[in-house]
PDB file of N, CA and C in Angstrom:
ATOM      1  N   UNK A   1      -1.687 -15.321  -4.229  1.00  0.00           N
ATOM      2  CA  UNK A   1      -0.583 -14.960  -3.364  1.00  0.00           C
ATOM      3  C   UNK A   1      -1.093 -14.572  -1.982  1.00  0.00           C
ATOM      4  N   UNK A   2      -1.749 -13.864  -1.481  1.00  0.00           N
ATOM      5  CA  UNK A   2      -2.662 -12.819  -0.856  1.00  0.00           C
ATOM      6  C   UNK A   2      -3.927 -13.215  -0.760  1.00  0.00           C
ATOM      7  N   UNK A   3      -4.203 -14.537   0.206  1.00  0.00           N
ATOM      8  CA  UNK A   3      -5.611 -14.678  -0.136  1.00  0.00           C
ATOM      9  C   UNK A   3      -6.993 -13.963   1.008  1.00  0.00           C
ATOM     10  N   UNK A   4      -6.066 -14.194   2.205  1.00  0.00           N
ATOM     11  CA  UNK A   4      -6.872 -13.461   3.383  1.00  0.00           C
ATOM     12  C   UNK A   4      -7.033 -11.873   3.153  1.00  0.00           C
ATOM     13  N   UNK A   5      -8.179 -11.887   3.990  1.00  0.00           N
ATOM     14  CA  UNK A   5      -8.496 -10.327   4.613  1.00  0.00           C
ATOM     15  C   UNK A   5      -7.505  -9.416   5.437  1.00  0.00           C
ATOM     16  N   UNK A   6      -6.943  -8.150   4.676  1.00  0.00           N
ATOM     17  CA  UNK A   6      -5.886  -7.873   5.348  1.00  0.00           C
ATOM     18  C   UNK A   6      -6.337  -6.181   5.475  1.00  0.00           C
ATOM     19  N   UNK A   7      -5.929  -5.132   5.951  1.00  0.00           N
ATOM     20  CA  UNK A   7      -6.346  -4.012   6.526  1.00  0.00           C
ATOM     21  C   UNK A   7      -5.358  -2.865   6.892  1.00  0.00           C
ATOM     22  N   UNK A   8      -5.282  -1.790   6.360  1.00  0.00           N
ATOM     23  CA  UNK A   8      -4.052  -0.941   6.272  1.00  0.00           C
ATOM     24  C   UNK A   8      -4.064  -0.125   7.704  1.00  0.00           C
ATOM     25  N   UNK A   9      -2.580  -0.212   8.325  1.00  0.00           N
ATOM     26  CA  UNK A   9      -2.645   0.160   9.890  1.00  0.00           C
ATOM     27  C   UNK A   9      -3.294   1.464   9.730  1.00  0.00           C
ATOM     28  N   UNK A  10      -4.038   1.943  10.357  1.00  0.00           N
ATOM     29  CA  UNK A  10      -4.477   3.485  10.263  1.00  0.00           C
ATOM     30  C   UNK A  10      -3.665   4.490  10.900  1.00  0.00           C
ATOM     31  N   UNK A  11      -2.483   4.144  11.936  1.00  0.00           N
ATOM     32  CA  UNK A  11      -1.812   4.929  12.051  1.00  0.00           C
ATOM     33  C   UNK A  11      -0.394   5.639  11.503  1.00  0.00           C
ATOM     34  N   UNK A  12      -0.379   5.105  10.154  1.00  0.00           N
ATOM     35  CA  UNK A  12       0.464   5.199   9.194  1.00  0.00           C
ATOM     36  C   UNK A  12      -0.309   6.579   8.062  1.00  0.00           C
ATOM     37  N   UNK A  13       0.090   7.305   7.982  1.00  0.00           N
ATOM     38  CA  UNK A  13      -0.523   8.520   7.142  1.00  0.00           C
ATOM     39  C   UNK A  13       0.454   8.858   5.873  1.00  0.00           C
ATOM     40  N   UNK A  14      -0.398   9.197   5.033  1.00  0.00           N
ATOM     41  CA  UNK A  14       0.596   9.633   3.701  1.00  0.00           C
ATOM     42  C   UNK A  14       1.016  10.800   4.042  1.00  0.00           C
ATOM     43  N   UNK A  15       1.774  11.438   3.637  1.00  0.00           N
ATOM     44  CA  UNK A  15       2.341  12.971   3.646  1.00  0.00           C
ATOM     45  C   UNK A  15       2.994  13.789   2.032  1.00  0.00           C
ATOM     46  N   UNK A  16       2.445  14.203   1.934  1.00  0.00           N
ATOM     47  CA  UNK A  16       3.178  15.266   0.527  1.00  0.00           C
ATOM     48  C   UNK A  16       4.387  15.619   1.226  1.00  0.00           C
ATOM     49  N   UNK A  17       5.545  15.475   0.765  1.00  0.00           N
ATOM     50  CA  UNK A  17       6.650  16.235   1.129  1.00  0.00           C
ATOM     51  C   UNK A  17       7.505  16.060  -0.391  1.00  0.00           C
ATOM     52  N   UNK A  18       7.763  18.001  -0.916  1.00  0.00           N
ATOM     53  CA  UNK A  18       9.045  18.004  -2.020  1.00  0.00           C
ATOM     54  C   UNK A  18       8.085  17.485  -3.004  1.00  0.00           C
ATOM     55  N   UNK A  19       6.860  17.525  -3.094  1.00  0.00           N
ATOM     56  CA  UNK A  19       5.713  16.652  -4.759  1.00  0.00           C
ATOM     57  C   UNK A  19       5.715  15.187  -4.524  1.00  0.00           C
ATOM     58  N   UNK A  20       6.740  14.599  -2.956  1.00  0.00           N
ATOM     59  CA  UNK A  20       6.235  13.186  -3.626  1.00  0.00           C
ATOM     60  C   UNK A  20       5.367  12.987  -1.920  1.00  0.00           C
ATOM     61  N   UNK A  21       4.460  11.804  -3.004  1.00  0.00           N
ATOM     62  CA  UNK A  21       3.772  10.920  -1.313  1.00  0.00           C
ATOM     63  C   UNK A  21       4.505  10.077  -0.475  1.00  0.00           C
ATOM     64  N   UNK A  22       4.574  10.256   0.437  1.00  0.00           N
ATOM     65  CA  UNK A  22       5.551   9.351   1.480  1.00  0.00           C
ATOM     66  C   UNK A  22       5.105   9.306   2.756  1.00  0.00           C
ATOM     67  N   UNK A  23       5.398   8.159   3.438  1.00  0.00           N
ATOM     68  CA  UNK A  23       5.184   7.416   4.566  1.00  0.00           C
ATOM     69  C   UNK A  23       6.550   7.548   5.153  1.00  0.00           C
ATOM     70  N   UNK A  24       6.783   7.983   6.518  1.00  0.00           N
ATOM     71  CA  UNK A  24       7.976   8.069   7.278  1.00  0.00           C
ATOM     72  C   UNK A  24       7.559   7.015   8.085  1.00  0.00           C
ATOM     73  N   UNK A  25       8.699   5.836   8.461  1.00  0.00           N
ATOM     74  CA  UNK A  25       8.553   4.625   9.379  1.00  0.00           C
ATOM     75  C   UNK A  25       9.609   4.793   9.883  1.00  0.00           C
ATOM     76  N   UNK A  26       9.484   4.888  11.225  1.00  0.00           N
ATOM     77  CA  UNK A  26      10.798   5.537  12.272  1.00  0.00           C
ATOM     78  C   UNK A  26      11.482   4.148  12.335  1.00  0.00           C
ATOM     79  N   UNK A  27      12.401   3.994  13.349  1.00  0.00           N
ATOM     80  CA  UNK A  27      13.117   3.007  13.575  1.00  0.00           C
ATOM     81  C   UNK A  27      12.453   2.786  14.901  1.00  0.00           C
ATOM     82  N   UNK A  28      12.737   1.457  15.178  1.00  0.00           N
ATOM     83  CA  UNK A  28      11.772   0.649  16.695  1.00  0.00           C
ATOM     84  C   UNK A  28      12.721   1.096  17.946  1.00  0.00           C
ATOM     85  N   UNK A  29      14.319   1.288  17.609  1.00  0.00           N
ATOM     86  CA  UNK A  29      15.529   1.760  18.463  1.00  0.00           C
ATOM     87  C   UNK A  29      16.912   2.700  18.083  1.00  0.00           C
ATOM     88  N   UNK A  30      17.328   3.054  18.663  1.00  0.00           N
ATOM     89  CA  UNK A  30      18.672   3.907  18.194  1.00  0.00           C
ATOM     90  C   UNK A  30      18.850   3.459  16.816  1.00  0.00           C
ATOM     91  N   UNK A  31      19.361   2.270  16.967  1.00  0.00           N
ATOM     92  CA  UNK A  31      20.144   2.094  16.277  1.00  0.00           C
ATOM     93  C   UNK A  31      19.357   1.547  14.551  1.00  0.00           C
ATOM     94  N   UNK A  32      18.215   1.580  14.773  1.00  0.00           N
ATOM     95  CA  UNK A  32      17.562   1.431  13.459  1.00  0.00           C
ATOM     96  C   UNK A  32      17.380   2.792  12.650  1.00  0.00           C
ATOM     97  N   UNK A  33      17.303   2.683  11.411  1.00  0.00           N
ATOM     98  CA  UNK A  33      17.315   4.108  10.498  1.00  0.00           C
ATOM     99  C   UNK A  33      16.001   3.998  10.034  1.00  0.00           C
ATOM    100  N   UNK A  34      15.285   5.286  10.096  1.00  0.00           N
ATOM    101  CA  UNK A  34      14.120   5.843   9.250  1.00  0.00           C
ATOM    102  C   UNK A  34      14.018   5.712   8.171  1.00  0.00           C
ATOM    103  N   UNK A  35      13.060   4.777   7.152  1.00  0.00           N
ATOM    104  CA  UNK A  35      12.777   4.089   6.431  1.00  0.00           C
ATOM    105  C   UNK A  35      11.429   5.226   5.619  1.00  0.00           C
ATOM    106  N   UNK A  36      11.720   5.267   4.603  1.00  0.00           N
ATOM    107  CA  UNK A  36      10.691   6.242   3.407  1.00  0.00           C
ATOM    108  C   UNK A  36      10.122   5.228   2.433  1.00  0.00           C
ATOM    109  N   UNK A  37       8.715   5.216   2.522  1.00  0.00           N
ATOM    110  CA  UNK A  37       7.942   4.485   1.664  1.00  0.00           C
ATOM    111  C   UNK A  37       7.480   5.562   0.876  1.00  0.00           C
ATOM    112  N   UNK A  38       7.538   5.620  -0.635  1.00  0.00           N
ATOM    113  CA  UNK A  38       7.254   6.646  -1.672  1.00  0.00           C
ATOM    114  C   UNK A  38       5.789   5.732  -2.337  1.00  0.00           C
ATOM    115  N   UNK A  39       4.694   6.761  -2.703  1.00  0.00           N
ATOM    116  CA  UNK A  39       3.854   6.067  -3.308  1.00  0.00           C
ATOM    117  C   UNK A  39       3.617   7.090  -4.727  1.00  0.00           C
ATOM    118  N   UNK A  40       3.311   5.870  -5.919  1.00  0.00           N
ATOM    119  CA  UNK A  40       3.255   6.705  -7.171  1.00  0.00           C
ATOM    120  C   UNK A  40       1.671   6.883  -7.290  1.00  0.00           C
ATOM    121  N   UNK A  41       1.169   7.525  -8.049  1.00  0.00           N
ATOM    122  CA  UNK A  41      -0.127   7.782  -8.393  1.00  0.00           C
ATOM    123  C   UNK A  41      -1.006   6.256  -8.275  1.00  0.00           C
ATOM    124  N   UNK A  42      -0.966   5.391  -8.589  1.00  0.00           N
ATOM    125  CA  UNK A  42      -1.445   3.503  -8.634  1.00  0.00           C
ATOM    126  C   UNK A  42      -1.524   3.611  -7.363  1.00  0.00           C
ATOM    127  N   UNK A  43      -0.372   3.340  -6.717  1.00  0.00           N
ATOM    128  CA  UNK A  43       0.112   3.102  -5.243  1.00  0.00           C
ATOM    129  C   UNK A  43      -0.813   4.144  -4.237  1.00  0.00           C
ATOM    130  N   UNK A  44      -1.169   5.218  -4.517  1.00  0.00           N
ATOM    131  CA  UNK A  44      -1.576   5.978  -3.540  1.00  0.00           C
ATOM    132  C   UNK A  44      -3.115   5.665  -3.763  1.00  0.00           C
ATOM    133  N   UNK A  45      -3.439   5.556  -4.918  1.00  0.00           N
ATOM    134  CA  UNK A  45      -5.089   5.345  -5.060  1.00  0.00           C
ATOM    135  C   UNK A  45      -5.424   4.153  -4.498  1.00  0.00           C
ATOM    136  N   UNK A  46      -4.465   3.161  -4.557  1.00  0.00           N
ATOM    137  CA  UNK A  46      -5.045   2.126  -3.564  1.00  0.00           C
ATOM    138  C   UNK A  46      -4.966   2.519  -1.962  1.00  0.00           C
ATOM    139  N   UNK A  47      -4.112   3.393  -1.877  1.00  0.00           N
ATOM    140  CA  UNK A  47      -4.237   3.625  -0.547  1.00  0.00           C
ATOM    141  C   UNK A  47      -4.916   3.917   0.208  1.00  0.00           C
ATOM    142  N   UNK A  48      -5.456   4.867  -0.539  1.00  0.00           N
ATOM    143  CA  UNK A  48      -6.769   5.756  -0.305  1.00  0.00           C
ATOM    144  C   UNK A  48      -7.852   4.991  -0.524  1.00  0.00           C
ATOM    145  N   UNK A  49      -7.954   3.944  -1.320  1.00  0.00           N
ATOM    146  CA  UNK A  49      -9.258   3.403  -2.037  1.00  0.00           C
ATOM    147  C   UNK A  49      -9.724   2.340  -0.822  1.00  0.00           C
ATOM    148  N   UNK A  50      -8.341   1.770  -0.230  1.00  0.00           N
ATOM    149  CA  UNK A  50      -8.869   0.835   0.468  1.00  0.00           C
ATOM    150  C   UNK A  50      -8.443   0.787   1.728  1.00  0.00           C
ATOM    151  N   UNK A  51      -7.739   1.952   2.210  1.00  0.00           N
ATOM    152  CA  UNK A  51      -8.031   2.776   3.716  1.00  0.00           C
ATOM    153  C   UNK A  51      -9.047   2.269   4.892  1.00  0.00           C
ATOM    154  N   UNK A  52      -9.168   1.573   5.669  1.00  0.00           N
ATOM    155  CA  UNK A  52     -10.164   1.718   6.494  1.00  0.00           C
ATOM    156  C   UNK A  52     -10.918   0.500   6.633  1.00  0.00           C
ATOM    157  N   UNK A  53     -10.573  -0.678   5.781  1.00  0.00           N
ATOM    158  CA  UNK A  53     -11.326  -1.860   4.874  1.00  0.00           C
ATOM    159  C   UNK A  53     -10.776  -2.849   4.994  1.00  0.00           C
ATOM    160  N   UNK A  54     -11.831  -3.704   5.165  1.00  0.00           N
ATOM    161  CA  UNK A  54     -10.832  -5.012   5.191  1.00  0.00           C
ATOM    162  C   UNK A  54     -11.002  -5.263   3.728  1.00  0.00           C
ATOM    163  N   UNK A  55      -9.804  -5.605   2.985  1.00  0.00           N
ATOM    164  CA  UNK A  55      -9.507  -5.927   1.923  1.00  0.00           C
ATOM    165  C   UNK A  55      -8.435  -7.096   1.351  1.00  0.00           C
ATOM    166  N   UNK A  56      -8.802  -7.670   0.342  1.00  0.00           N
ATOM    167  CA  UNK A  56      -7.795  -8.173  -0.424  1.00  0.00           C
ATOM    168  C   UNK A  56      -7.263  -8.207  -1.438  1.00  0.00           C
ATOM    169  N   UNK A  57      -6.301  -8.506  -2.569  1.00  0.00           N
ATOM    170  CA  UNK A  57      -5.764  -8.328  -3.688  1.00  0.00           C
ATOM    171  C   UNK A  57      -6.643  -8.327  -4.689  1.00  0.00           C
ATOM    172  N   UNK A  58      -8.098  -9.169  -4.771  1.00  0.00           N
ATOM    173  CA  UNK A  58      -8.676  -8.874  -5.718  1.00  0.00           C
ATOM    174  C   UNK A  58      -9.196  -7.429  -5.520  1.00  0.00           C
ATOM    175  N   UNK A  59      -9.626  -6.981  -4.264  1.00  0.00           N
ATOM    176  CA  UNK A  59     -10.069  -5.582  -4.121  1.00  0.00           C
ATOM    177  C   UNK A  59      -8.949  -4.669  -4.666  1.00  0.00           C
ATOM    178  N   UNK A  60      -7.731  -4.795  -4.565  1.00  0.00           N
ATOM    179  CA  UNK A  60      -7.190  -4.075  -5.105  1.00  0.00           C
ATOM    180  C   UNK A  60      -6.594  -3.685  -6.304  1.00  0.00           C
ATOM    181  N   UNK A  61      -6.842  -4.983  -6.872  1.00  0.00           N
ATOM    182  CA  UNK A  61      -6.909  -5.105  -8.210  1.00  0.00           C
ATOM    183  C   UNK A  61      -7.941  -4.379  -9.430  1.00  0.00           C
ATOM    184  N   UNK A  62      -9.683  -4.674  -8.427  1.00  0.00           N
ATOM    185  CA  UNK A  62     -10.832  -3.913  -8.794  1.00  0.00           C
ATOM    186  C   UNK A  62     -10.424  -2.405  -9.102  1.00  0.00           C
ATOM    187  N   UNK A  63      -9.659  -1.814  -8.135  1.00  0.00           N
ATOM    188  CA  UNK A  63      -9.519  -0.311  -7.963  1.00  0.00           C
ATOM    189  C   UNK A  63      -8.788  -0.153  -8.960  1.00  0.00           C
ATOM    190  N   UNK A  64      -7.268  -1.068  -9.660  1.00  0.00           N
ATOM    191  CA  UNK A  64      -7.101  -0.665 -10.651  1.00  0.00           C
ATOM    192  C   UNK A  64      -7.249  -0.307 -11.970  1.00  0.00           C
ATOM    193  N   UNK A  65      -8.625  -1.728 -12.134  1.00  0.00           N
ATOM    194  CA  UNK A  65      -8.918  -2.157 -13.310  1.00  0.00           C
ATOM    195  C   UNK A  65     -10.362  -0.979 -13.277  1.00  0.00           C
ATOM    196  N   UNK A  66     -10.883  -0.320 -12.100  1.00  0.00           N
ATOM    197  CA  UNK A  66     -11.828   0.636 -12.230  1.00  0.00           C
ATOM    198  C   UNK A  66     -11.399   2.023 -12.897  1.00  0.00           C
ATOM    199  N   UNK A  67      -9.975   2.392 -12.622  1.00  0.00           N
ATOM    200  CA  UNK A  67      -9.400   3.524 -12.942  1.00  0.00           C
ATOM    201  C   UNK A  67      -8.436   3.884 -13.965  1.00  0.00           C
ATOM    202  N   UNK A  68      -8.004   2.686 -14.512  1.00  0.00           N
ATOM    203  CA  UNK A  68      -7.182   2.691 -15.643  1.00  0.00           C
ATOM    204  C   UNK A  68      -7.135   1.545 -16.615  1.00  0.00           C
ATOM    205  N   UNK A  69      -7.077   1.842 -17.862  1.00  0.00           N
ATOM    206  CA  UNK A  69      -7.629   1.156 -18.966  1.00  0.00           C
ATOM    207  C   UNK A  69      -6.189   0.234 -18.855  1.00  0.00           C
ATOM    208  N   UNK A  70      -6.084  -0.905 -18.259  1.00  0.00           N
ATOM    209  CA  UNK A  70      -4.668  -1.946 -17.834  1.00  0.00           C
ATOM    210  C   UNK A  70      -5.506  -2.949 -18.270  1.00  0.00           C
ATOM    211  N   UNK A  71      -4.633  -4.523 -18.318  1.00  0.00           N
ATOM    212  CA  UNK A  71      -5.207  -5.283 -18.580  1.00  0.00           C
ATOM    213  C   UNK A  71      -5.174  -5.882 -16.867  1.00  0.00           C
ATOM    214  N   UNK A  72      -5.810  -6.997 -17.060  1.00  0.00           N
ATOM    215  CA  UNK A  72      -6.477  -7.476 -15.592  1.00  0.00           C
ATOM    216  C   UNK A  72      -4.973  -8.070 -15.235  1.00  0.00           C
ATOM    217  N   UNK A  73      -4.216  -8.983 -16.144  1.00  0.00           N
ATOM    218  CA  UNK A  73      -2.451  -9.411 -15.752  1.00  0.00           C
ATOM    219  C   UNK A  73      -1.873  -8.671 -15.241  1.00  0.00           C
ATOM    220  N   UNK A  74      -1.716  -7.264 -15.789  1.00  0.00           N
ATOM    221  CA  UNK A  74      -0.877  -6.080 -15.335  1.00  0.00           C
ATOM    222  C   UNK A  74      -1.373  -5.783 -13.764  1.00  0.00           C
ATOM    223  N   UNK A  75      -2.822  -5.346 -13.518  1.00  0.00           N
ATOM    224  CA  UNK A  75      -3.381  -5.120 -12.368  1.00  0.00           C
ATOM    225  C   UNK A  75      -3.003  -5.918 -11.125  1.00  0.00           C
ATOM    226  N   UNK A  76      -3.255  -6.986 -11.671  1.00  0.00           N
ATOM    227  CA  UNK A  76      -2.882  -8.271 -10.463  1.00  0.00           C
ATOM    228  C   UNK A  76      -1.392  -8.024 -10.125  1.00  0.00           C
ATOM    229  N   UNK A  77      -0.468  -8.149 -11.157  1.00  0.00           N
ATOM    230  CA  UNK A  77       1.016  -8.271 -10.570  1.00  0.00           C
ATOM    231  C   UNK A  77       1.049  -6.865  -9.614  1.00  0.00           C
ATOM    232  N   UNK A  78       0.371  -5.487 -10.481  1.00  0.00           N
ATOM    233  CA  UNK A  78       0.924  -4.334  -9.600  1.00  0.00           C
ATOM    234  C   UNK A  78       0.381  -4.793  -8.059  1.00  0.00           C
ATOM    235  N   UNK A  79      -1.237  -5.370  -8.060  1.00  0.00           N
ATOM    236  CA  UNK A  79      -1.415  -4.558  -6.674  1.00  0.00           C
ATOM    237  C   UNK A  79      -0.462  -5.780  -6.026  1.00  0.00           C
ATOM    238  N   UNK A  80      -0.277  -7.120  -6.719  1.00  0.00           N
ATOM    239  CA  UNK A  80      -0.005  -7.857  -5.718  1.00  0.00           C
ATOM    240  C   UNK A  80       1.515  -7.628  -5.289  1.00  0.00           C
ATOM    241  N   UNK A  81       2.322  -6.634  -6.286  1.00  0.00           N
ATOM    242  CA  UNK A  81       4.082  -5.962  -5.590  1.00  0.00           C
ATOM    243  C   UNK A  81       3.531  -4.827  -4.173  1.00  0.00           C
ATOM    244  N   UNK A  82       2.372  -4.032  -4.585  1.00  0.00           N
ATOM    245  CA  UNK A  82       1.740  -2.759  -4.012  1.00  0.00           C
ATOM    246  C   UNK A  82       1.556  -3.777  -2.201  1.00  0.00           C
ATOM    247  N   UNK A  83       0.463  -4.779  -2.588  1.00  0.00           N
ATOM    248  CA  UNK A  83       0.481  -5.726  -0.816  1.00  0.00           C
ATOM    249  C   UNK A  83       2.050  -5.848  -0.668  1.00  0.00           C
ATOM    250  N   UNK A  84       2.698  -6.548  -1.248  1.00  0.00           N
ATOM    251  CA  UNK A  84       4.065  -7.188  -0.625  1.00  0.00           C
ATOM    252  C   UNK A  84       4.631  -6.037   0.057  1.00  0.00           C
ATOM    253  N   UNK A  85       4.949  -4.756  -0.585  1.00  0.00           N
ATOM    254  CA  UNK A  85       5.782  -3.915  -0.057  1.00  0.00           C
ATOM    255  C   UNK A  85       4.836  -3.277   1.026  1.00  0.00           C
ATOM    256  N   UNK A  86       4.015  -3.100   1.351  1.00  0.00           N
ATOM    257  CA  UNK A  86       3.248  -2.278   2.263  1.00  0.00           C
ATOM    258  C   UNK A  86       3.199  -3.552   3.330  1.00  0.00           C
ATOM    259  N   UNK A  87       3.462  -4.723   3.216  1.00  0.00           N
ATOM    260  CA  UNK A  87       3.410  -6.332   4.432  1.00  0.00           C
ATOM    261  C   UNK A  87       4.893  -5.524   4.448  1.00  0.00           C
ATOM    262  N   UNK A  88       5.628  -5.953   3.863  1.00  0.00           N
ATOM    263  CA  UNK A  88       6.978  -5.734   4.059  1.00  0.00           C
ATOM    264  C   UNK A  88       7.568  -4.743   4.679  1.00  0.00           C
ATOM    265  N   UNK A  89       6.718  -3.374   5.026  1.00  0.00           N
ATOM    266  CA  UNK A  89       7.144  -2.434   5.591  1.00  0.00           C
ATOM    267  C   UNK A  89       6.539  -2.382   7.045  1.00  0.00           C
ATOM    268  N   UNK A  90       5.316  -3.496   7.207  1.00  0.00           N
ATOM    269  CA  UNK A  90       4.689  -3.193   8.614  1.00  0.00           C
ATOM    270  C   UNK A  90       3.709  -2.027   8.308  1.00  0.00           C
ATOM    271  N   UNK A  91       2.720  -1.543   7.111  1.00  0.00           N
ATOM    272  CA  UNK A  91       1.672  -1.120   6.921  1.00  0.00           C
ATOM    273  C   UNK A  91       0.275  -1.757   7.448  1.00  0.00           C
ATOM    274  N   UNK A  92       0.447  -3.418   7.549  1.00  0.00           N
ATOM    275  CA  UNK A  92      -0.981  -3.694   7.171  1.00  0.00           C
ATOM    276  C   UNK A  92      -0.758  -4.466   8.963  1.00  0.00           C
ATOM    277  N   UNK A  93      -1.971  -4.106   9.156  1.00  0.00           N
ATOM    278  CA  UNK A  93      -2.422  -4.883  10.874  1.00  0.00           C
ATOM    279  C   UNK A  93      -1.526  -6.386  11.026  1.00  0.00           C
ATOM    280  N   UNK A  94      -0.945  -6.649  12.297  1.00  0.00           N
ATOM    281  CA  UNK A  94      -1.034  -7.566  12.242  1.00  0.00           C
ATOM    282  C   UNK A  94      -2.014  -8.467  12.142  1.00  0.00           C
ATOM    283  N   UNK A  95      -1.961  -9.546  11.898  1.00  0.00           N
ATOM    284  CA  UNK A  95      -2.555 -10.695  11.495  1.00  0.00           C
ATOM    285  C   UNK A  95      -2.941 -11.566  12.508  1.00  0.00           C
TER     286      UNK A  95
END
């Protein structure tokens, strides 16, 4: 799905707020609404894991299959929903 080298914007920061992890993404104008990206325990360890890196889906896949006893099928689909929604929100550098 995800085959290039892709790289998480660094000016996007997690935040604890209320027990959960979240990303606040403002709106570009008035009239756009502030958008909350929630990350679950999976979701945040990749975040963290591959922070700073140029990376791709197999890397993020590695991080899962390093930290939790999943099968390698399961790993792949998560990280590869985990890229889509973080492309989809304007997390990862442009390209």
């Amino acid at each position: 799905m995800y085959l290039c080298s892709m790289k998480i914007n660094p000016i996007y920061k997690v935040r604890k707020v209320a027990g959960e992890n979240i990303i606040l993404l403002q709106g570009k104008n008035s009239g756009d609404m502030t958008r909350v990206v929630a990350f679950n325990a999976s979701a945040l360890l990749m975040w963290d894991s591959l922070q700073g890196k140029d990376f791709t889906v197999d890397d993020a896949v590695k991080v899962l299959l390093d930290n939790y006893e999943v099968e390698e099928s399961v790993a792949r689909a998560d990280a590869e929903k985990w890229v889509a929604t973080i492309k989809e929100n304007g997390l990862l550098l442009a390209e």
